[in-house]
PDB file of N, CA and C in Angstrom:
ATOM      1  N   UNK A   1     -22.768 -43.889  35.261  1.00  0.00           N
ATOM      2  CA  UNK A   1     -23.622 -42.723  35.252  1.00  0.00           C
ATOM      3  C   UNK A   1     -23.124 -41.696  34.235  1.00  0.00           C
ATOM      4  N   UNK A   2     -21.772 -41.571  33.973  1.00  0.00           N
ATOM      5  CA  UNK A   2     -21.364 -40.198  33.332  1.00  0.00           C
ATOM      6  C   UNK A   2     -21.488 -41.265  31.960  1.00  0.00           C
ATOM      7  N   UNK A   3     -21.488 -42.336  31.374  1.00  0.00           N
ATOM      8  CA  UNK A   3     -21.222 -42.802  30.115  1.00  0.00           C
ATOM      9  C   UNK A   3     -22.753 -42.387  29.570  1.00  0.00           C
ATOM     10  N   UNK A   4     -23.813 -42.886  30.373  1.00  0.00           N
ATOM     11  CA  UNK A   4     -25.205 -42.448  29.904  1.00  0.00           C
ATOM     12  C   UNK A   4     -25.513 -41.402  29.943  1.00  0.00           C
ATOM     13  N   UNK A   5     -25.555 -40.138  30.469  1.00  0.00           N
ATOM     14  CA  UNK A   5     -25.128 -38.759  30.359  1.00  0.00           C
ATOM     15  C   UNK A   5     -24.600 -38.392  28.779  1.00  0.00           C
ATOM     16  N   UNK A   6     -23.198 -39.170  28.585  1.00  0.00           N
ATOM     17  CA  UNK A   6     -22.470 -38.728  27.650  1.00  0.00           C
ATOM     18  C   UNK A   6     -22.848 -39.141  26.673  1.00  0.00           C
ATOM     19  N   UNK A   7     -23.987 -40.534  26.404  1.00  0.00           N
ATOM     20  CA  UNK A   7     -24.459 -41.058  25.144  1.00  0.00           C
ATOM     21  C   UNK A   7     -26.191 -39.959  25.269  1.00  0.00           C
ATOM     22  N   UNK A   8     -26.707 -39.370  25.996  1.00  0.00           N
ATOM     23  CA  UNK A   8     -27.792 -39.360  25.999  1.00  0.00           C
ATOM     24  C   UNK A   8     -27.361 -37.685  25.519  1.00  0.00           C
ATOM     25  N   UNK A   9     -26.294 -36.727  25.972  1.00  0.00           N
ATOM     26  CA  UNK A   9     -26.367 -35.830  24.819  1.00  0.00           C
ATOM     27  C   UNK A   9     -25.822 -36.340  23.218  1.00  0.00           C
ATOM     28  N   UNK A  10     -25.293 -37.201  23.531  1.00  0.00           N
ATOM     29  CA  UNK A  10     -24.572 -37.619  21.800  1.00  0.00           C
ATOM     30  C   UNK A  10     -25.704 -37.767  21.153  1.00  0.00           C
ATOM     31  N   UNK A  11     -27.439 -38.572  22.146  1.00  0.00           N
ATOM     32  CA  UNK A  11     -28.386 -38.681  21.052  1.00  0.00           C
ATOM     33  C   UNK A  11     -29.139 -37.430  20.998  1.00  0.00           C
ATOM     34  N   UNK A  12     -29.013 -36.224  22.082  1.00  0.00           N
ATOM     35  CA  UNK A  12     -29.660 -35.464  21.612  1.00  0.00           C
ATOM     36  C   UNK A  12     -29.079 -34.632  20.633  1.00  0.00           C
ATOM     37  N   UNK A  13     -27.448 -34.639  20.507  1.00  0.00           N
ATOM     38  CA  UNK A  13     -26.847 -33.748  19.695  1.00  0.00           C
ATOM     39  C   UNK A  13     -27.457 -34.467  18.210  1.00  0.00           C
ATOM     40  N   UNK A  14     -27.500 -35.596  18.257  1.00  0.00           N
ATOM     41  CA  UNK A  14     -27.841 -36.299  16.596  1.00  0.00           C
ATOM     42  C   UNK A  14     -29.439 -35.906  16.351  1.00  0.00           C
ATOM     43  N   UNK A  15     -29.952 -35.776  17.476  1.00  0.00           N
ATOM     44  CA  UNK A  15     -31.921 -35.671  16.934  1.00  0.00           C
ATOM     45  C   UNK A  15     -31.668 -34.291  16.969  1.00  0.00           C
ATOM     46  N   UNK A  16     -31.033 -33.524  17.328  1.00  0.00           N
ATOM     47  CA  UNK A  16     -30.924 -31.927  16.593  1.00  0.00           C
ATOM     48  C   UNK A  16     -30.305 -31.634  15.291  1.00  0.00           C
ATOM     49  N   UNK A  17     -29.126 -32.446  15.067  1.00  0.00           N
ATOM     50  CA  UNK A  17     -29.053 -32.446  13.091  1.00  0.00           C
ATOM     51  C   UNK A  17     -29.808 -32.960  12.753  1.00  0.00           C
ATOM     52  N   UNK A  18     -30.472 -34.352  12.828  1.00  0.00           N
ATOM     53  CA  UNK A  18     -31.651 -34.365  12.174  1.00  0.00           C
ATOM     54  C   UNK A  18     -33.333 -33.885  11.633  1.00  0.00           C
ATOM     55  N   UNK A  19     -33.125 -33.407  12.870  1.00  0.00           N
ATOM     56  CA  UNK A  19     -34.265 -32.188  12.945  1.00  0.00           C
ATOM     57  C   UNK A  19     -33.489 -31.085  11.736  1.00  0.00           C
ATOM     58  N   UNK A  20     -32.991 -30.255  12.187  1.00  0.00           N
ATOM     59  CA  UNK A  20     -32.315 -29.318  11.421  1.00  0.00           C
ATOM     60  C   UNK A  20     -32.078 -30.016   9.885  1.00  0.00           C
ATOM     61  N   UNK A  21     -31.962 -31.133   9.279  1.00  0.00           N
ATOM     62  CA  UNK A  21     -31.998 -31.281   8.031  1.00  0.00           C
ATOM     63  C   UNK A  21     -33.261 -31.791   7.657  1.00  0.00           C
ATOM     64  N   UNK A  22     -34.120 -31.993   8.596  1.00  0.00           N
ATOM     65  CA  UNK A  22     -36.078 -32.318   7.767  1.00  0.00           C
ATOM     66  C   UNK A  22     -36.272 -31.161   7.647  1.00  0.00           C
ATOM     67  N   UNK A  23     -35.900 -30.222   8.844  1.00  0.00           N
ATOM     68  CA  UNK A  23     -36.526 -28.877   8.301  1.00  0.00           C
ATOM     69  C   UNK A  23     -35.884 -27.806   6.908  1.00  0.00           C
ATOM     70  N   UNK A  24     -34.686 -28.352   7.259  1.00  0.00           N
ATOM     71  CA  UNK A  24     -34.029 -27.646   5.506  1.00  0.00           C
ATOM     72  C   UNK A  24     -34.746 -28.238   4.205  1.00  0.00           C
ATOM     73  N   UNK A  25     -35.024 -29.662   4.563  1.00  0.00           N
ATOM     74  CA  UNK A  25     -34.842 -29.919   3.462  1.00  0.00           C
ATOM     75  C   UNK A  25     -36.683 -29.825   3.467  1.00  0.00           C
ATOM     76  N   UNK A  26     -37.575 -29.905   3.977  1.00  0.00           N
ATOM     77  CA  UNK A  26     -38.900 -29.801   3.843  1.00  0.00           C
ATOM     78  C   UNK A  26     -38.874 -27.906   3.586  1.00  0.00           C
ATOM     79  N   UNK A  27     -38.600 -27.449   4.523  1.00  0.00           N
ATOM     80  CA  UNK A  27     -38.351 -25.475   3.464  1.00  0.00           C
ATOM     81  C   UNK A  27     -37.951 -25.732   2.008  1.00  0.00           C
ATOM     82  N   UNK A  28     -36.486 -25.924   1.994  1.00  0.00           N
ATOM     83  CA  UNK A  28     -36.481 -26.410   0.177  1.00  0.00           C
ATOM     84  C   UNK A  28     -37.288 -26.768  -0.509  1.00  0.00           C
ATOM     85  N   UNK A  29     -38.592 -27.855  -0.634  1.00  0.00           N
ATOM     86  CA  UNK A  29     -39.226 -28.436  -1.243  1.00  0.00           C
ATOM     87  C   UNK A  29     -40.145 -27.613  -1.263  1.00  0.00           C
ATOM     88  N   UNK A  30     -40.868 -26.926   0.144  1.00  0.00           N
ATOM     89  CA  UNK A  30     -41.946 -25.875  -0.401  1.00  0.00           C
ATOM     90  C   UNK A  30     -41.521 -25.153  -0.956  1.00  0.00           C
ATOM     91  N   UNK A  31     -40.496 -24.286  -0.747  1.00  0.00           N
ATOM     92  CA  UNK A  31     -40.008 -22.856  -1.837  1.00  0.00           C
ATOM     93  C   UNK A  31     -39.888 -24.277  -3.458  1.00  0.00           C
ATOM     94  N   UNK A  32     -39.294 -24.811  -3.553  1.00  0.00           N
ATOM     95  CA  UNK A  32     -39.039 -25.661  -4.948  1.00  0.00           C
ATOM     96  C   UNK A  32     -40.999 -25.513  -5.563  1.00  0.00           C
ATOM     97  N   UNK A  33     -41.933 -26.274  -4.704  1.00  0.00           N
ATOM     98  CA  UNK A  33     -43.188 -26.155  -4.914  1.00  0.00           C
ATOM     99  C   UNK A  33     -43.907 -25.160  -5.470  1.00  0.00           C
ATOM    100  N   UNK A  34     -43.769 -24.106  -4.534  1.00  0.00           N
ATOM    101  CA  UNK A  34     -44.433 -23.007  -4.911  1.00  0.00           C
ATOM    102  C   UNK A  34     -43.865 -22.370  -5.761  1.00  0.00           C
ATOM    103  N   UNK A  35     -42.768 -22.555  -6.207  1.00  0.00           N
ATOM    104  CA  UNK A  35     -41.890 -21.852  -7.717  1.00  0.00           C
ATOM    105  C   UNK A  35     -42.545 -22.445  -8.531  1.00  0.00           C
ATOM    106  N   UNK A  36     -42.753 -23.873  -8.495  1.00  0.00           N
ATOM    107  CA  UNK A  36     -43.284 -24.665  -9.774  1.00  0.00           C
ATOM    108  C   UNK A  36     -44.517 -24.411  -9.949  1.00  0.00           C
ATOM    109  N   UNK A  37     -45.883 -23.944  -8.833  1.00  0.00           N
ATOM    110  CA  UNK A  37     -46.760 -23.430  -8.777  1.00  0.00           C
ATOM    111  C   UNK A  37     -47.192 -22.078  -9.756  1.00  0.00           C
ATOM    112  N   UNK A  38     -45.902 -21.525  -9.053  1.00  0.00           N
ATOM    113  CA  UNK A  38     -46.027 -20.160  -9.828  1.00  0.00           C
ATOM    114  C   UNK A  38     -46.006 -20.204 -11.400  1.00  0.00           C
ATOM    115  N   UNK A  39     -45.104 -20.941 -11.636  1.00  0.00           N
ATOM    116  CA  UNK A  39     -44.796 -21.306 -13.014  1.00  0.00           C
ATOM    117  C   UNK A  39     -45.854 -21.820 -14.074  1.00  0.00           C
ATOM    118  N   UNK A  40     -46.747 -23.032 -13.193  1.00  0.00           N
ATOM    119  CA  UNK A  40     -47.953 -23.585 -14.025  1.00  0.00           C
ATOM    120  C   UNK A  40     -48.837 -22.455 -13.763  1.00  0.00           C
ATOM    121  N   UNK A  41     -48.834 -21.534 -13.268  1.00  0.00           N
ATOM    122  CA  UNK A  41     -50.202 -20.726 -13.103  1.00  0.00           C
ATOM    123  C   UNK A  41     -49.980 -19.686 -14.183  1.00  0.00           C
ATOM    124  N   UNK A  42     -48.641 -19.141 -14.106  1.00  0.00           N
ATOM    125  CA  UNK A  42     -48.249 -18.324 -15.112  1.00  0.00           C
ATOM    126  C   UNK A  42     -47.972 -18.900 -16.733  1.00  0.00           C
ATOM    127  N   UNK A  43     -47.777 -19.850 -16.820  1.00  0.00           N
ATOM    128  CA  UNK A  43     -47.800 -20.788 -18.308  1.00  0.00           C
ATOM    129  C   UNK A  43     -49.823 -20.887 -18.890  1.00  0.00           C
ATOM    130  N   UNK A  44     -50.408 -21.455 -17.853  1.00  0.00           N
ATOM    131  CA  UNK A  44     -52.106 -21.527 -18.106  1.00  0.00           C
ATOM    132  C   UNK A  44     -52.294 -20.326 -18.363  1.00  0.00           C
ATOM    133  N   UNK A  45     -51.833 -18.493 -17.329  1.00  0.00           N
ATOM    134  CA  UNK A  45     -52.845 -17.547 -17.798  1.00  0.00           C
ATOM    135  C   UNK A  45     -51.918 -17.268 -19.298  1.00  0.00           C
ATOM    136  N   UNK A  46     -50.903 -17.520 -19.899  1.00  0.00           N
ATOM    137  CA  UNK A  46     -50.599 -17.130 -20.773  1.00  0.00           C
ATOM    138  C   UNK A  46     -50.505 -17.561 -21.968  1.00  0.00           C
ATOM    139  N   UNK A  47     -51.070 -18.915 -21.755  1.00  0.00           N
ATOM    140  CA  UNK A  47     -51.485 -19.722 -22.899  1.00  0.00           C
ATOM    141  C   UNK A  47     -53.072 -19.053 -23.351  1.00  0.00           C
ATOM    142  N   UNK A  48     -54.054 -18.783 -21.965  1.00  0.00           N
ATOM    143  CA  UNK A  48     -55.175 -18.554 -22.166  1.00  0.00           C
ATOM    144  C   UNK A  48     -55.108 -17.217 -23.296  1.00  0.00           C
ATOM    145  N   UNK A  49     -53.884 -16.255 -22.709  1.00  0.00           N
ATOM    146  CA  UNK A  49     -53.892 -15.262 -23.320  1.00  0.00           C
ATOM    147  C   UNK A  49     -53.663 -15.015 -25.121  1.00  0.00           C
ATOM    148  N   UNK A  50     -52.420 -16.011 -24.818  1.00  0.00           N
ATOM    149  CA  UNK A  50     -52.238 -15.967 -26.406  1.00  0.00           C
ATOM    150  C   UNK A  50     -53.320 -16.917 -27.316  1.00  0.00           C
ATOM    151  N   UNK A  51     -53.969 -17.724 -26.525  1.00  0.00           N
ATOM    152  CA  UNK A  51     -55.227 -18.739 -27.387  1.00  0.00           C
ATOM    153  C   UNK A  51     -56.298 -17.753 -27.665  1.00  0.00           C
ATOM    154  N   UNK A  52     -56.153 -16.280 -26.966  1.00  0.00           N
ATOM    155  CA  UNK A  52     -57.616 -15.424 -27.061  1.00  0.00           C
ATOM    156  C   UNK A  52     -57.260 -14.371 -28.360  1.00  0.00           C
ATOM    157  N   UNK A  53     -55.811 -14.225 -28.061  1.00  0.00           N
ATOM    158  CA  UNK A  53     -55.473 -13.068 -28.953  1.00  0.00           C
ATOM    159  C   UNK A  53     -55.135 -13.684 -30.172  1.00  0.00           C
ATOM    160  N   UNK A  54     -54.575 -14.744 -30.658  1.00  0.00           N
ATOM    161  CA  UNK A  54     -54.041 -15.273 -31.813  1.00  0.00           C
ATOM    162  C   UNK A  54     -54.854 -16.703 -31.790  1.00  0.00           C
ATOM    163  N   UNK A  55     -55.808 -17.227 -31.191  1.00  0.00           N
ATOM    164  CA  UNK A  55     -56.526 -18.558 -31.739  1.00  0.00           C
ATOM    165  C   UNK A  55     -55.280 -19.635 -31.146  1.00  0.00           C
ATOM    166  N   UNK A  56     -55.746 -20.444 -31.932  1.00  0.00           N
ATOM    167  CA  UNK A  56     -55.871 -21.898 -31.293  1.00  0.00           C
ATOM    168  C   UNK A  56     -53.984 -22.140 -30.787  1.00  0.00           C
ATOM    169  N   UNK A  57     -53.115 -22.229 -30.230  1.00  0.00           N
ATOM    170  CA  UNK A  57     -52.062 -22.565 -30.110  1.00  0.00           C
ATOM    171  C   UNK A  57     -51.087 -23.886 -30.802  1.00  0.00           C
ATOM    172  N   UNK A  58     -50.329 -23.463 -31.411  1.00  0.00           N
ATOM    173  CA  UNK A  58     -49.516 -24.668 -31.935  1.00  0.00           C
ATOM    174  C   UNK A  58     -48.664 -25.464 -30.893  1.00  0.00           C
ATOM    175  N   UNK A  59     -48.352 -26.944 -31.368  1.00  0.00           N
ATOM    176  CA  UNK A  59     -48.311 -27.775 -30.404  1.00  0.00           C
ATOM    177  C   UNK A  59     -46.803 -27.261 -29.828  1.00  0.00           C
ATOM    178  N   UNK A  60     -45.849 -26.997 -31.315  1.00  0.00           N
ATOM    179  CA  UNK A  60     -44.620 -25.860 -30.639  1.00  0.00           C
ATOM    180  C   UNK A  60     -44.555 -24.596 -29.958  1.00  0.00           C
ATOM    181  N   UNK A  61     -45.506 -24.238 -30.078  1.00  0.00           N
ATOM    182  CA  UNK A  61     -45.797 -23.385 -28.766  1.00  0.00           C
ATOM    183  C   UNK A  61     -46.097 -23.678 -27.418  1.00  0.00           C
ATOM    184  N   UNK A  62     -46.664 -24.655 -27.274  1.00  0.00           N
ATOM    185  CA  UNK A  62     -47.289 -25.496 -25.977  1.00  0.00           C
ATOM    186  C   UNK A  62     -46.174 -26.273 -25.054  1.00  0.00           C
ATOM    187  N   UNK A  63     -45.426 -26.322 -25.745  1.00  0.00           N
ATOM    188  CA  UNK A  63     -43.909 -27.075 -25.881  1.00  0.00           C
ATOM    189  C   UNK A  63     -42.963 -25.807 -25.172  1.00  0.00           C
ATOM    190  N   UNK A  64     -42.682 -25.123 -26.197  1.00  0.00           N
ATOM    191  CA  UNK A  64     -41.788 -23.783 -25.579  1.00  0.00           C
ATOM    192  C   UNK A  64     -42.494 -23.409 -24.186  1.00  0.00           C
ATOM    193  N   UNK A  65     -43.642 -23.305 -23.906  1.00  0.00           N
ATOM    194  CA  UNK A  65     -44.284 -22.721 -22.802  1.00  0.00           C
ATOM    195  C   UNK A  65     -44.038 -24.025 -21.468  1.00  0.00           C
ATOM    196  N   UNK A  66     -44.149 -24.803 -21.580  1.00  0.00           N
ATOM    197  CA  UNK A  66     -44.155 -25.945 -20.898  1.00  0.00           C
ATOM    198  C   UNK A  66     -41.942 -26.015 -20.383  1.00  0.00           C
ATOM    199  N   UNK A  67     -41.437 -25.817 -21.384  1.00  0.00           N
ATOM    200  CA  UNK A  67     -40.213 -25.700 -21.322  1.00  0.00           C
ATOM    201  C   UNK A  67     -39.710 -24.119 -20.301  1.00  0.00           C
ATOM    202  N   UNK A  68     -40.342 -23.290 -20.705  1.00  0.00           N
ATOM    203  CA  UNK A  68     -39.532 -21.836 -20.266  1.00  0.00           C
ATOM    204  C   UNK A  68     -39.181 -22.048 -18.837  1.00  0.00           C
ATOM    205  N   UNK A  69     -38.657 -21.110 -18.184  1.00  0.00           N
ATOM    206  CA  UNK A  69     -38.345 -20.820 -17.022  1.00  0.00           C
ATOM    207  C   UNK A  69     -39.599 -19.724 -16.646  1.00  0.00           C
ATOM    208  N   UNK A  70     -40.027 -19.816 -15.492  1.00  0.00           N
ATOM    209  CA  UNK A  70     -40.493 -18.370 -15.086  1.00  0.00           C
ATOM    210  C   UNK A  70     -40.268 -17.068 -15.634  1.00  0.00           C
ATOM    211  N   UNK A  71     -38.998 -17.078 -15.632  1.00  0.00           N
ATOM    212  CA  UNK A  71     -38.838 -15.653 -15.859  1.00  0.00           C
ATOM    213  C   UNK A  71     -39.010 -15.756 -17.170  1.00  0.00           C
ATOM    214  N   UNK A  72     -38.941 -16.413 -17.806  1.00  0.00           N
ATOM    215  CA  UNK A  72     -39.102 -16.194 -19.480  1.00  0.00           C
ATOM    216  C   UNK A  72     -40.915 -15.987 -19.774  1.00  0.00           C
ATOM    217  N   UNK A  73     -41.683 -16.843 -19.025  1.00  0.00           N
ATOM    218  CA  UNK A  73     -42.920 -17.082 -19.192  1.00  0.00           C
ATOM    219  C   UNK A  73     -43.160 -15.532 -18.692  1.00  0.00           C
ATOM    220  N   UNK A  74     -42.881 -15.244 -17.826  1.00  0.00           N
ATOM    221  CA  UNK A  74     -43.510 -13.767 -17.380  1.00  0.00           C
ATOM    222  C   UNK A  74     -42.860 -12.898 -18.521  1.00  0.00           C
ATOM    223  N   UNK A  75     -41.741 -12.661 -18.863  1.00  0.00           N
ATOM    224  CA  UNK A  75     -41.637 -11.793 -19.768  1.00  0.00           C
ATOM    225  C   UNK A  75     -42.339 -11.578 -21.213  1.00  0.00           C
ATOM    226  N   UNK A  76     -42.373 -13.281 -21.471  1.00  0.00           N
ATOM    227  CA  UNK A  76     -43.671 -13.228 -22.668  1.00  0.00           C
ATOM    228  C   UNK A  76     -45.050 -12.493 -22.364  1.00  0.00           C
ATOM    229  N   UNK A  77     -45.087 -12.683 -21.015  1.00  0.00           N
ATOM    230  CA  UNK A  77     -46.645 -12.196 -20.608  1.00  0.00           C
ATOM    231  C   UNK A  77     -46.334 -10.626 -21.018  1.00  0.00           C
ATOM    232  N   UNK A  78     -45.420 -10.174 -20.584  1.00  0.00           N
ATOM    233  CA  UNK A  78     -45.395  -8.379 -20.876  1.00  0.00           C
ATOM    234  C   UNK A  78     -45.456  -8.380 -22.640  1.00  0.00           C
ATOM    235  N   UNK A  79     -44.602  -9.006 -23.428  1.00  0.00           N
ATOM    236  CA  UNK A  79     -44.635  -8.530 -24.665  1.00  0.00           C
ATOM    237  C   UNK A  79     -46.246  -9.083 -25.297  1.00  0.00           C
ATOM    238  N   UNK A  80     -46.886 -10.087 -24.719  1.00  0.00           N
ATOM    239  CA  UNK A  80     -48.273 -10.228 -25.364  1.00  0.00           C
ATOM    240  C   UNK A  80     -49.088  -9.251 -25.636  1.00  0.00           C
ATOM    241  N   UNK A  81     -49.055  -8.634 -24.587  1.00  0.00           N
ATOM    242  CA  UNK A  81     -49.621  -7.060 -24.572  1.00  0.00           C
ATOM    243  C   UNK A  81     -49.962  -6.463 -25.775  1.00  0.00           C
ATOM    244  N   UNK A  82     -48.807  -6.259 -26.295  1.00  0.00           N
ATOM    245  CA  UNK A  82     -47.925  -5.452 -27.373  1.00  0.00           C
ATOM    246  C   UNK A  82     -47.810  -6.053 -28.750  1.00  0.00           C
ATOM    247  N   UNK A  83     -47.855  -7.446 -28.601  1.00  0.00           N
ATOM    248  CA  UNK A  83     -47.769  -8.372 -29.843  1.00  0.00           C
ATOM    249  C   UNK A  83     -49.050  -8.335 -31.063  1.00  0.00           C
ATOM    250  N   UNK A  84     -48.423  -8.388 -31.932  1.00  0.00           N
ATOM    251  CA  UNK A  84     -49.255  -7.970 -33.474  1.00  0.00           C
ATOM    252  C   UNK A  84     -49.521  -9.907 -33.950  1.00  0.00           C
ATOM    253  N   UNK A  85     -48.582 -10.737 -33.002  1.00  0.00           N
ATOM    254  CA  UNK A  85     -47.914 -12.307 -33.867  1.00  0.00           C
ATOM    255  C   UNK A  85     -47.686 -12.868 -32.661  1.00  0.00           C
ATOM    256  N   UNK A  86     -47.792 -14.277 -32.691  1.00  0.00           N
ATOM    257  CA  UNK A  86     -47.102 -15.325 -31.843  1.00  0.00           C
ATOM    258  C   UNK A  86     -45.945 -15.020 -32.250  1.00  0.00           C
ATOM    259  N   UNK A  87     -45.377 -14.942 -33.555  1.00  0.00           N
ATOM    260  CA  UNK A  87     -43.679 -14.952 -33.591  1.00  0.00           C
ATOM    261  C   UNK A  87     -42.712 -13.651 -32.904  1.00  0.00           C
ATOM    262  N   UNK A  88     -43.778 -12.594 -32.985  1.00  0.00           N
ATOM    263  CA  UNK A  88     -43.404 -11.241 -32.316  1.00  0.00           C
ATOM    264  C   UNK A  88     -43.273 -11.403 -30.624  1.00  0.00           C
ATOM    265  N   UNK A  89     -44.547 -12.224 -29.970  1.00  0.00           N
ATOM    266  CA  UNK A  89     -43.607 -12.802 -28.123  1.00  0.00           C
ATOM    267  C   UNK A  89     -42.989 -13.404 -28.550  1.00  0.00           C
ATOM    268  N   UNK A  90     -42.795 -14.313 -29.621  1.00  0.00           N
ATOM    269  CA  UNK A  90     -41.514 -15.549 -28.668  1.00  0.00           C
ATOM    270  C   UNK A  90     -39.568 -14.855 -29.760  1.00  0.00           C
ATOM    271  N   UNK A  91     -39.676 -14.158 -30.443  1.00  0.00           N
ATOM    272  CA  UNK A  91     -38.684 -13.503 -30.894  1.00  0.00           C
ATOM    273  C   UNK A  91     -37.604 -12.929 -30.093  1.00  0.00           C
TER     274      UNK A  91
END
């Protein structure tokens, strides 16, 4: 009686780390997701932007944009604003 007791918390102690690491690791993947989300949404409006203000985009540009980090892509978005040149955001 006490050995099955003692295996039947050992399996509940194991289906509680396992639980506890689907749920880490399924949180991780949405936050990972929705970063990458953020990222393609912010790369499209800022391609749209610079294709409106300066015409057609070069394929090295499409490239750098596809490459940046977030934070780089958003900061281009502020200097577009302001930009006279494609070479003036990405400078």
């Amino acid at each position: 009686m006490v050995h099955i007791e003692v295996q039947a918390q050992r399996d509940a102690a194991l289906a509680r780390r396992v639980f506890r690491g689907l749920k880490k690791g399924l949180e991780q993947g949405m936050e990972q997701g929705l970063k990458q989300g953020r990222k393609q949404g912010a790369v499209a409006l800022l391609e749209r932007q610079l294709a409106r203000r300066f015409g057609p985009l070069p394929q090295t540009v499409q490239r750098k944009l596809a490459k940046a980090s977030l934070e780089q892509v958003d900061a281009w978005g502020e200097v577009v604003l302001e930009a006279t040149s494609l070479k003036q955001v990405f400078k």
